[in-house]
PDB file of N, CA and C in Angstrom:
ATOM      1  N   UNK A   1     120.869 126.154 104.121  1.00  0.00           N
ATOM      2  CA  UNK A   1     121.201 125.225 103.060  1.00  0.00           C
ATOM      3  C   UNK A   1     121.514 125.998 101.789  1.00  0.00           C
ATOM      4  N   UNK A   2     122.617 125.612 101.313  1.00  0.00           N
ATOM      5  CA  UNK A   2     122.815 126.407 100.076  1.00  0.00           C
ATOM      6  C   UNK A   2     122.140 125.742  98.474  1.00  0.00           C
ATOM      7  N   UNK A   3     121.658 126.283  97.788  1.00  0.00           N
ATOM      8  CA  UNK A   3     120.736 126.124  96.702  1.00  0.00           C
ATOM      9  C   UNK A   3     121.285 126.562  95.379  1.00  0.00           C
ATOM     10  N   UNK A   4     121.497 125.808  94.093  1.00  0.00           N
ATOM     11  CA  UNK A   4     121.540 126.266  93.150  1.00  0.00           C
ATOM     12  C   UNK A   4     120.766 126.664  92.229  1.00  0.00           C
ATOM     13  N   UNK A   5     119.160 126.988  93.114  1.00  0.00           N
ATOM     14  CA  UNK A   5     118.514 128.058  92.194  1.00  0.00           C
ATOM     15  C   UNK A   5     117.730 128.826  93.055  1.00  0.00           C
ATOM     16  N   UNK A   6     116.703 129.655  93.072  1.00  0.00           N
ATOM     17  CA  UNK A   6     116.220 130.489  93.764  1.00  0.00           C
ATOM     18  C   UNK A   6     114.677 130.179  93.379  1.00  0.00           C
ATOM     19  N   UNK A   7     114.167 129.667  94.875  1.00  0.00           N
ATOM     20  CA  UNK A   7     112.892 128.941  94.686  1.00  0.00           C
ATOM     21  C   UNK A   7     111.468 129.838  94.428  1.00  0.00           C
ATOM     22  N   UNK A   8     111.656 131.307  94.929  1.00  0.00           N
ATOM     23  CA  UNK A   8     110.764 132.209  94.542  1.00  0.00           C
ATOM     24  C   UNK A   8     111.193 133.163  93.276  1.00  0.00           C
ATOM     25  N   UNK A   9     110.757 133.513  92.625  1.00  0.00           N
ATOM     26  CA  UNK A   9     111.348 134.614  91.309  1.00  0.00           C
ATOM     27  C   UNK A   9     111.592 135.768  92.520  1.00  0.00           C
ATOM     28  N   UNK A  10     112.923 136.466  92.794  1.00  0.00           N
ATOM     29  CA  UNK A  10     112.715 137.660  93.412  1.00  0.00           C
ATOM     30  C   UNK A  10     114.174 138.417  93.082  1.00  0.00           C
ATOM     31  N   UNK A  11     114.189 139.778  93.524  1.00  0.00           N
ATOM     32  CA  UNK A  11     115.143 140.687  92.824  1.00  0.00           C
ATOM     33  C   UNK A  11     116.463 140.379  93.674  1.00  0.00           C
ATOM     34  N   UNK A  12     117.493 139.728  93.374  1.00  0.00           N
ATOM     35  CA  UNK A  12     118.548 139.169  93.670  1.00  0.00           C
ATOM     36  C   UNK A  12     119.880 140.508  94.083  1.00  0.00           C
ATOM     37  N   UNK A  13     120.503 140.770  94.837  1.00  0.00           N
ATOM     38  CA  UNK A  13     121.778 141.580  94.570  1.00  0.00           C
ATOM     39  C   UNK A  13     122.499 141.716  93.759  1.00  0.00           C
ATOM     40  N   UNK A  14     123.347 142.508  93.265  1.00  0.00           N
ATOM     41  CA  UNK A  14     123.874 142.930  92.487  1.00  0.00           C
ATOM     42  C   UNK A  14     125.419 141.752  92.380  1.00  0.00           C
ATOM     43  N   UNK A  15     125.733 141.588  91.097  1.00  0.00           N
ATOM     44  CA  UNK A  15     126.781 140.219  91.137  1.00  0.00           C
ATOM     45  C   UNK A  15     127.852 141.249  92.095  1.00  0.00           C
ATOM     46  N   UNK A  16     128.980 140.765  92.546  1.00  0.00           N
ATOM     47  CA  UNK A  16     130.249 141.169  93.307  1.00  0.00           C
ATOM     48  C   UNK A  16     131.177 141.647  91.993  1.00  0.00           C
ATOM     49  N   UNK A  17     131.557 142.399  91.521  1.00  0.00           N
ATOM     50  CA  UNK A  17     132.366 142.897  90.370  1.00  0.00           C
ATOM     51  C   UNK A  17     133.685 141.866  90.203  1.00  0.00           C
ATOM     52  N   UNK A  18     134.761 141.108  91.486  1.00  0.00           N
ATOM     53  CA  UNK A  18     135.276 140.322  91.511  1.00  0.00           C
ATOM     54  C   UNK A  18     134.795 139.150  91.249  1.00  0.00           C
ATOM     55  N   UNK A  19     133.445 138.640  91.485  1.00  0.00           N
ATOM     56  CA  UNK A  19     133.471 137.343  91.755  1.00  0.00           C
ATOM     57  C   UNK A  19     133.272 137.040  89.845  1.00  0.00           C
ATOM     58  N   UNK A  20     132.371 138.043  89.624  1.00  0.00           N
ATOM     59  CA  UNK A  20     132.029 138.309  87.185  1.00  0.00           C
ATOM     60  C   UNK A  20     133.556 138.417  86.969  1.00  0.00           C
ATOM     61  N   UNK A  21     134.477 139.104  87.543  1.00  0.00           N
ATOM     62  CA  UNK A  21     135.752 138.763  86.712  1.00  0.00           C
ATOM     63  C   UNK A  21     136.057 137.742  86.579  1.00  0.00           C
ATOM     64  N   UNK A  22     136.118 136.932  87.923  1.00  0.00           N
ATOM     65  CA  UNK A  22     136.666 135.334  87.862  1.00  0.00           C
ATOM     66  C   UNK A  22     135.872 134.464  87.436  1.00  0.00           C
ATOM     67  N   UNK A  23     134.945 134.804  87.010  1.00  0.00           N
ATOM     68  CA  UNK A  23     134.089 134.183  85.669  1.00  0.00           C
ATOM     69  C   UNK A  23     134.193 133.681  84.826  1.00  0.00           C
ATOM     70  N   UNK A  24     134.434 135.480  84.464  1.00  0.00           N
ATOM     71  CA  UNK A  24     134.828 135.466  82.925  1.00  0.00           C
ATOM     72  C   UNK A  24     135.675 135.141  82.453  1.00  0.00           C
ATOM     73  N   UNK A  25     136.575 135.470  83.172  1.00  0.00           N
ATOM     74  CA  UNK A  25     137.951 134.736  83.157  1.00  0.00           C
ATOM     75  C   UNK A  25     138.873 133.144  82.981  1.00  0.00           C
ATOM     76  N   UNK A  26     137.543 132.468  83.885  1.00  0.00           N
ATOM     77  CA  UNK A  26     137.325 131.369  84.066  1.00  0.00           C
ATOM     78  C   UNK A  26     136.136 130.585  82.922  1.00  0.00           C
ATOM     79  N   UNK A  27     135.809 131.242  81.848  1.00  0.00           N
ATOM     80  CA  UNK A  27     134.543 130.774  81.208  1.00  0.00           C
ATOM     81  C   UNK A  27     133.383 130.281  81.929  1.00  0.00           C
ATOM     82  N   UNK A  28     132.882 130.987  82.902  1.00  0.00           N
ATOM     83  CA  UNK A  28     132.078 130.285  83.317  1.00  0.00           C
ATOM     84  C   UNK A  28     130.637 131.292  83.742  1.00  0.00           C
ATOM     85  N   UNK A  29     130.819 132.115  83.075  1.00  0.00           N
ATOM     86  CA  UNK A  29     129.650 133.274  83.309  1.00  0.00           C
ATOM     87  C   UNK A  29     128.471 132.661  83.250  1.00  0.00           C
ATOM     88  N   UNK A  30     128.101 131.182  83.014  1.00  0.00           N
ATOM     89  CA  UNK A  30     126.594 130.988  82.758  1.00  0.00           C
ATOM     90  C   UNK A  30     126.278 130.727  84.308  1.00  0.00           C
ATOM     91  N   UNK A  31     127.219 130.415  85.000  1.00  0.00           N
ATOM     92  CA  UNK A  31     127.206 130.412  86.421  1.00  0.00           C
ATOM     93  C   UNK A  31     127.066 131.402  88.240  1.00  0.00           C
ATOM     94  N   UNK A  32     126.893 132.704  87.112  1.00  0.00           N
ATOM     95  CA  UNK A  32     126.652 134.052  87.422  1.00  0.00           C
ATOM     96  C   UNK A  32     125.427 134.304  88.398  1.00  0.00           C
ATOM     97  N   UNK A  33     124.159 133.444  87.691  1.00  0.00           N
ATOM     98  CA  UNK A  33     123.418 133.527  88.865  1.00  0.00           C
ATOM     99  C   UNK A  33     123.127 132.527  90.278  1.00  0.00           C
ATOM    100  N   UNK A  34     123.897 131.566  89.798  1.00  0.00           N
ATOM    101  CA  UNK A  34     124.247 131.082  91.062  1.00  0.00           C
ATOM    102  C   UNK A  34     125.185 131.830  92.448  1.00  0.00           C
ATOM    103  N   UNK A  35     125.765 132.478  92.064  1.00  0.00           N
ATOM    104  CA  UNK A  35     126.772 133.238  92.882  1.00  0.00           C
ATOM    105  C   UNK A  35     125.686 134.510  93.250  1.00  0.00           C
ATOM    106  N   UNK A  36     124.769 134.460  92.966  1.00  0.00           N
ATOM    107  CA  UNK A  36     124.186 135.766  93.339  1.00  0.00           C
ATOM    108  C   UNK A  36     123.334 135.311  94.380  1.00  0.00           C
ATOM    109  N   UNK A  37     122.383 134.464  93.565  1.00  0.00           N
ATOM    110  CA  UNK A  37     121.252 133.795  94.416  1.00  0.00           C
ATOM    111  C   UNK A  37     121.879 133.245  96.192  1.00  0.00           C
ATOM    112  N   UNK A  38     122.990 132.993  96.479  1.00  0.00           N
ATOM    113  CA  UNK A  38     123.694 132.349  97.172  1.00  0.00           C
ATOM    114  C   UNK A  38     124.158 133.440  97.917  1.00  0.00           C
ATOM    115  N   UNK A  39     123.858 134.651  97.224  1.00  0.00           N
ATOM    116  CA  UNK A  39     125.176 136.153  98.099  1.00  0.00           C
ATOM    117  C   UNK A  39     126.559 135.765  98.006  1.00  0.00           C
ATOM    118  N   UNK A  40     127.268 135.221  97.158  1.00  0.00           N
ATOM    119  CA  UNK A  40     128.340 135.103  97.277  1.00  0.00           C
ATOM    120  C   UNK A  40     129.659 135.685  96.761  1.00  0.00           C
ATOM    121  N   UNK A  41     130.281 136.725  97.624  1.00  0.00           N
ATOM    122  CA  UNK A  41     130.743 137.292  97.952  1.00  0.00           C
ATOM    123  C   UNK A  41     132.245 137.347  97.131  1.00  0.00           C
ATOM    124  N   UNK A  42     133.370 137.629  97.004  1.00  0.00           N
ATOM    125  CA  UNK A  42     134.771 137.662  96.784  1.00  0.00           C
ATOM    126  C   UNK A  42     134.703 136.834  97.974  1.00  0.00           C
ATOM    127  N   UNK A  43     134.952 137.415  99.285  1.00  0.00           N
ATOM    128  CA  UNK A  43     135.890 136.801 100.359  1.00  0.00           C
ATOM    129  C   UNK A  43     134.775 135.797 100.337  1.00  0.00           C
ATOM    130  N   UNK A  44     133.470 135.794 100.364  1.00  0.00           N
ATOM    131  CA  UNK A  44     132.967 134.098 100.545  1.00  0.00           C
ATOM    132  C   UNK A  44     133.357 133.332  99.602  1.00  0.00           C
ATOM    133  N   UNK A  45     133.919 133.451  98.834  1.00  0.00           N
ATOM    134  CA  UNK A  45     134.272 132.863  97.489  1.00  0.00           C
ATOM    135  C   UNK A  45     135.666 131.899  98.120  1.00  0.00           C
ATOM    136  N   UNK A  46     136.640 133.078  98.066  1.00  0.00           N
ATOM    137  CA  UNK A  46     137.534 132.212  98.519  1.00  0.00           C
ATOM    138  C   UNK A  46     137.374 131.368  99.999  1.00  0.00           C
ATOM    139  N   UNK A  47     136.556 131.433 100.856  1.00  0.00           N
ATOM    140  CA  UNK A  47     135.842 130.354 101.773  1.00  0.00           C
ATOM    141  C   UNK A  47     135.752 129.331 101.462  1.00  0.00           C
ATOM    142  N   UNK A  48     135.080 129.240 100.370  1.00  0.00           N
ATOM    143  CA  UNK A  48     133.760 127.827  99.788  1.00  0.00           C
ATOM    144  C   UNK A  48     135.374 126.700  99.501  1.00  0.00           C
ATOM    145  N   UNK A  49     134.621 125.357 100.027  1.00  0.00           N
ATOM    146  CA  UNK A  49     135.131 124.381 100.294  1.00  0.00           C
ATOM    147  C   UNK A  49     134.896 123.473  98.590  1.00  0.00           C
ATOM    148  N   UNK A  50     135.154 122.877  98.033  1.00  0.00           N
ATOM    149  CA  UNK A  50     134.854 121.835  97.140  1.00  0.00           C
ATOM    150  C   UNK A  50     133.614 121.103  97.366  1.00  0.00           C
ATOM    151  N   UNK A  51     133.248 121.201  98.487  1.00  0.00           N
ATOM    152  CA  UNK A  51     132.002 120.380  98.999  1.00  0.00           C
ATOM    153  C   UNK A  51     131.353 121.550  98.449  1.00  0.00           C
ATOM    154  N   UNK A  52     131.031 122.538  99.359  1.00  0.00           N
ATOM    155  CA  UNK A  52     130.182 123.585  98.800  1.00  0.00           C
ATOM    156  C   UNK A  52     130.106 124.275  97.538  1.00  0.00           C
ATOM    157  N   UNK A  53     130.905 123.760  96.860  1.00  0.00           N
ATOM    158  CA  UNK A  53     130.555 124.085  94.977  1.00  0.00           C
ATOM    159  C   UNK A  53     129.949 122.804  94.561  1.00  0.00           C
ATOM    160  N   UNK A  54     130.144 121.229  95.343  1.00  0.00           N
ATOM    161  CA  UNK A  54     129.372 120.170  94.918  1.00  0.00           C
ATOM    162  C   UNK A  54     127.727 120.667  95.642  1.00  0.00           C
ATOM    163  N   UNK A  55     127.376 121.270  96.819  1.00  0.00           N
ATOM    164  CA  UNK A  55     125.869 121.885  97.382  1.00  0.00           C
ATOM    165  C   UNK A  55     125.631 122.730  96.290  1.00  0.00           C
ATOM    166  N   UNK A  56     126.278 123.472  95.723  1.00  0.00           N
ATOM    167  CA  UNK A  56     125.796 124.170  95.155  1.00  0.00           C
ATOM    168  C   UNK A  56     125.475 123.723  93.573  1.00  0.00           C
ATOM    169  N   UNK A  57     125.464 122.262  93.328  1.00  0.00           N
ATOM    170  CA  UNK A  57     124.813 121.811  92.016  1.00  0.00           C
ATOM    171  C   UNK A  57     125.709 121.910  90.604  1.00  0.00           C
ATOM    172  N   UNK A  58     127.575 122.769  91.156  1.00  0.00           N
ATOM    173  CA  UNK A  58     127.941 122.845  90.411  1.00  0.00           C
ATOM    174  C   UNK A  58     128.653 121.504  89.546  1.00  0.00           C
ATOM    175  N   UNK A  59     128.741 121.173  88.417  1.00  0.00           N
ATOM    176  CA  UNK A  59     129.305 119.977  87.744  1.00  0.00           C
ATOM    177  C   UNK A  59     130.772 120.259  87.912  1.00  0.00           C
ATOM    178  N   UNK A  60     131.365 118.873  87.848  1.00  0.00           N
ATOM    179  CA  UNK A  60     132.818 118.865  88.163  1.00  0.00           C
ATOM    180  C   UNK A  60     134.073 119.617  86.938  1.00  0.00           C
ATOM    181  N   UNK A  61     133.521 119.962  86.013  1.00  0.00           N
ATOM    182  CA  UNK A  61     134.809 120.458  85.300  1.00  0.00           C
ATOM    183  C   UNK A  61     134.457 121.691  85.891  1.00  0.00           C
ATOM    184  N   UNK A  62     133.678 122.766  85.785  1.00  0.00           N
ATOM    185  CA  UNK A  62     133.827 123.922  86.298  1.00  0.00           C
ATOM    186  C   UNK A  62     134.201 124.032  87.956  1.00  0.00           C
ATOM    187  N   UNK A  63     133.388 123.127  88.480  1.00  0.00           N
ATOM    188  CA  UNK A  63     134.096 123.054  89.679  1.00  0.00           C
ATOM    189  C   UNK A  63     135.532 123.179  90.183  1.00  0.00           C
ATOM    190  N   UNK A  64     136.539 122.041  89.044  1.00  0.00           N
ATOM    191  CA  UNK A  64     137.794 122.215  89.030  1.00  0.00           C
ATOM    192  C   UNK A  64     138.135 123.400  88.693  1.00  0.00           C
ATOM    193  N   UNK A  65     137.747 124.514  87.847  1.00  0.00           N
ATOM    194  CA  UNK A  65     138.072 125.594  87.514  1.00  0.00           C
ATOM    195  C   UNK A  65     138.087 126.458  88.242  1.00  0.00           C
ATOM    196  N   UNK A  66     136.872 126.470  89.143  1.00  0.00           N
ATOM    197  CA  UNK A  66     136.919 127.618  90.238  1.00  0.00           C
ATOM    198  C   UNK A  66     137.763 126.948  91.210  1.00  0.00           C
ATOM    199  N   UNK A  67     138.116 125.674  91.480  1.00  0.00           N
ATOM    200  CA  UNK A  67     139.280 125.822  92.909  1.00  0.00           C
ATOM    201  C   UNK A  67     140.570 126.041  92.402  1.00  0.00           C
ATOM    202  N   UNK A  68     140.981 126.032  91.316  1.00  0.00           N
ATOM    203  CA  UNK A  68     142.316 126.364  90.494  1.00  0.00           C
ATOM    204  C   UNK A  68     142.343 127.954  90.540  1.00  0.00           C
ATOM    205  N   UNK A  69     140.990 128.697  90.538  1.00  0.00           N
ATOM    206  CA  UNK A  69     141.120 130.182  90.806  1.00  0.00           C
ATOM    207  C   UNK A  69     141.016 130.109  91.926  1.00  0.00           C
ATOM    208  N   UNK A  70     140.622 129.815  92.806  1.00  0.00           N
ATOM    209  CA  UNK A  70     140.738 130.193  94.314  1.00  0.00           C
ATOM    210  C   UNK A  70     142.092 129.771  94.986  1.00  0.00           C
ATOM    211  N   UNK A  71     142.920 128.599  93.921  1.00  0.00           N
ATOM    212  CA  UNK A  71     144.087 128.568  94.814  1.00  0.00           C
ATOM    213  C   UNK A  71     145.166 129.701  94.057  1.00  0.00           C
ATOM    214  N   UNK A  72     144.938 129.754  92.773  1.00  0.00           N
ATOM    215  CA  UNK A  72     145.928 131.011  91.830  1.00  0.00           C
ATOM    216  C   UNK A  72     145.708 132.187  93.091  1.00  0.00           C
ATOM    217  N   UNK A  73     144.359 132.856  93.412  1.00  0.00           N
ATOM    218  CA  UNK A  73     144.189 133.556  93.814  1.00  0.00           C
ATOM    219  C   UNK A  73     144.937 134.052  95.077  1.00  0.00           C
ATOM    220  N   UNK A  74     144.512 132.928  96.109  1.00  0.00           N
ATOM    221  CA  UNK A  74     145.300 132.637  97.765  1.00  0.00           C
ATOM    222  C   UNK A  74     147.005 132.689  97.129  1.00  0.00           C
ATOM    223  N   UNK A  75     147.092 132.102  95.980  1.00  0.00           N
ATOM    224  CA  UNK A  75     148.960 131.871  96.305  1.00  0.00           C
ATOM    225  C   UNK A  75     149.522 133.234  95.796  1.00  0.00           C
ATOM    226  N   UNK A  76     148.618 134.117  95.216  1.00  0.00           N
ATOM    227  CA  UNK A  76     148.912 135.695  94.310  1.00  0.00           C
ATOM    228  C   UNK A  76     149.463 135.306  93.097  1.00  0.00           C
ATOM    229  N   UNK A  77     149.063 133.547  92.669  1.00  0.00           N
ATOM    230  CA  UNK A  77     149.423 133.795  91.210  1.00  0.00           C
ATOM    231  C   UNK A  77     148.628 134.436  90.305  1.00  0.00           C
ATOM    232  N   UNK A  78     147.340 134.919  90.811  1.00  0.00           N
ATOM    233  CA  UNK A  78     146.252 135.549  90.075  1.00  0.00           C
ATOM    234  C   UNK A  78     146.058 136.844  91.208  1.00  0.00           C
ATOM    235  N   UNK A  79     145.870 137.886  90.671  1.00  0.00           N
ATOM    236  CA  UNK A  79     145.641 139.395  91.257  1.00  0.00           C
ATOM    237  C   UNK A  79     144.644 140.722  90.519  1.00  0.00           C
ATOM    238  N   UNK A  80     144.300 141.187  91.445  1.00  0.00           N
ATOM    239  CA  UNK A  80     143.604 142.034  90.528  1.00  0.00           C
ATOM    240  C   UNK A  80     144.181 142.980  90.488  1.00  0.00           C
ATOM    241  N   UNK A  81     144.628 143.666  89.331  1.00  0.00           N
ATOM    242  CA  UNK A  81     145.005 144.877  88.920  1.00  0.00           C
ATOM    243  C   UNK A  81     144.166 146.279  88.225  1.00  0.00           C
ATOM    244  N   UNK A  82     143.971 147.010  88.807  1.00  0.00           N
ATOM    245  CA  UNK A  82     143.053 148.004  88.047  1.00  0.00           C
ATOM    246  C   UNK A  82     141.647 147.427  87.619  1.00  0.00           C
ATOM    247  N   UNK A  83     141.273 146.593  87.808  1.00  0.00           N
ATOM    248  CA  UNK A  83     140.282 146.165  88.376  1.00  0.00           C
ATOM    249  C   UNK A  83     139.984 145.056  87.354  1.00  0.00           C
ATOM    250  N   UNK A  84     141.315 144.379  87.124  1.00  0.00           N
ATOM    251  CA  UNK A  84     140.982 143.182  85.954  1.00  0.00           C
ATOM    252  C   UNK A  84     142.140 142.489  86.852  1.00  0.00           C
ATOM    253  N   UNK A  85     141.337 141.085  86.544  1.00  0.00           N
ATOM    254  CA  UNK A  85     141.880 139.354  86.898  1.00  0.00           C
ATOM    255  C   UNK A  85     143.334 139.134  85.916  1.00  0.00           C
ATOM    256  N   UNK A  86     144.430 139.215  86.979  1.00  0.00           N
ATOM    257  CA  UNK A  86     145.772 139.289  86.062  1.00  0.00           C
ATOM    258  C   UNK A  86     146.687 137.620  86.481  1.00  0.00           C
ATOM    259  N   UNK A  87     146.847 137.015  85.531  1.00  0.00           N
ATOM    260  CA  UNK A  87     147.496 135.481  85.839  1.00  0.00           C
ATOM    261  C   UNK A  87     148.747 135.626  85.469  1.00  0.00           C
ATOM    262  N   UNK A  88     149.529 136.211  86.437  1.00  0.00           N
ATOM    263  CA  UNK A  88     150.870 136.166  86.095  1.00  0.00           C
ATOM    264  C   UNK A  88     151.759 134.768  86.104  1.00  0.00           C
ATOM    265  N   UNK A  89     152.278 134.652  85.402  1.00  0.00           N
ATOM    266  CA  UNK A  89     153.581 133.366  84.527  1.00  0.00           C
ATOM    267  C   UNK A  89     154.480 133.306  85.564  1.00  0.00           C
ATOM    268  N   UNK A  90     154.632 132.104  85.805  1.00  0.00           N
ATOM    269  CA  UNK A  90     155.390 131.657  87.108  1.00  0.00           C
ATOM    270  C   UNK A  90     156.525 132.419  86.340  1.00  0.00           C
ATOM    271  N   UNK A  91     158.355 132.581  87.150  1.00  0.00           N
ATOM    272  CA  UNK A  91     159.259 132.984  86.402  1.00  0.00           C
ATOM    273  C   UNK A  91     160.105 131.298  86.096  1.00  0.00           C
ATOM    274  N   UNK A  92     160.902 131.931  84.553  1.00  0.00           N
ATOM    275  CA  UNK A  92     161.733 130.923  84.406  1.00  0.00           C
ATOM    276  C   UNK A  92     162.330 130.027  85.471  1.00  0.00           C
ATOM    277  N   UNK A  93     162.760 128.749  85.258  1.00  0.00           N
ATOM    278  CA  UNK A  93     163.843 128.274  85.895  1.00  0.00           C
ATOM    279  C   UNK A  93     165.329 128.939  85.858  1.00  0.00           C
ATOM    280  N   UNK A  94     166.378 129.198  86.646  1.00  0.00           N
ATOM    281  CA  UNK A  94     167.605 130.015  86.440  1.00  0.00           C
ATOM    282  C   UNK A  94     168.735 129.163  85.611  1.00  0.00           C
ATOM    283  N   UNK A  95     169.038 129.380  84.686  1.00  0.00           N
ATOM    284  CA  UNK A  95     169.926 128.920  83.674  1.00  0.00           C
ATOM    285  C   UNK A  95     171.147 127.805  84.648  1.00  0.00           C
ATOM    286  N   UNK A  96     171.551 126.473  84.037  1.00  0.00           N
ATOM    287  CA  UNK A  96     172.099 125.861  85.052  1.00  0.00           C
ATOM    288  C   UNK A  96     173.464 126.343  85.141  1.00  0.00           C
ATOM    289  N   UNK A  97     174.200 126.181  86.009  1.00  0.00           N
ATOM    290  CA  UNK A  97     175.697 127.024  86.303  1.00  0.00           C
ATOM    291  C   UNK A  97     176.370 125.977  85.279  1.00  0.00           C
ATOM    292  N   UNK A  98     177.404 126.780  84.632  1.00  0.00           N
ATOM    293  CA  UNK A  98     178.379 126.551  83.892  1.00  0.00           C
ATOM    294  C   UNK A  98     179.519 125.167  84.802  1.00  0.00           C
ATOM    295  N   UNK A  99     179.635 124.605  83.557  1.00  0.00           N
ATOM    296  CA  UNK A  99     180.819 123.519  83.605  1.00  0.00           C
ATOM    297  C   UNK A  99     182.079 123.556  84.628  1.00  0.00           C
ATOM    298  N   UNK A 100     182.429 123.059  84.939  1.00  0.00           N
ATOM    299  CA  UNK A 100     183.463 123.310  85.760  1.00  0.00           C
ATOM    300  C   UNK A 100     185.109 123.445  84.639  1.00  0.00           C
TER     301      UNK A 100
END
């Protein structure tokens, strides 16, 4: 069962360096130890279903935030570069063809 807190005080793993970027990125670092307590991973990250961010106690605006990064992520509109969370700008539309 997944838990959004950790029912004994005990020494937790170390956060995933990806999962604190998309955080921070995402404003949502107060949510940091949930992702730990849980082991959750980069690639478990992009796993987790909408249901399983509702198990996990998270409230719905951040919720929306992290599946908007998990889909930026899956489509490569978001990438990591040198080891920072990069949201690249869709490209323009192509100028419409000239008049006949």
């Amino acid at each position: 069962k997944i838990v959004g807190y950790c029912r004994k005080r005990q020494r937790v793993s170390k956060m995933d360096e990806k999962i604190q970027k998309v955080l921070d990125k995402a404003g949502l670092q107060h949510l940091a130890d949930i992702f730990t307590e849980n082991q959750i991973d980069f690639q478990s990250f992009l796993d987790l279903s909408p249901n399983d961010f509702t198990d996990l106690k998270i409230a719905i605006g951040p919720r929306a935030k992290l599946v908007k990064f998990q889909k930026g992520i899956l489509s490569g509109e978001m990438t990591f570069e040198g080891g920072e969370l990069v949201v690249h700008q869709p490209a323009p539309p192509p100028p419409p063809p000239p008049p006949p």
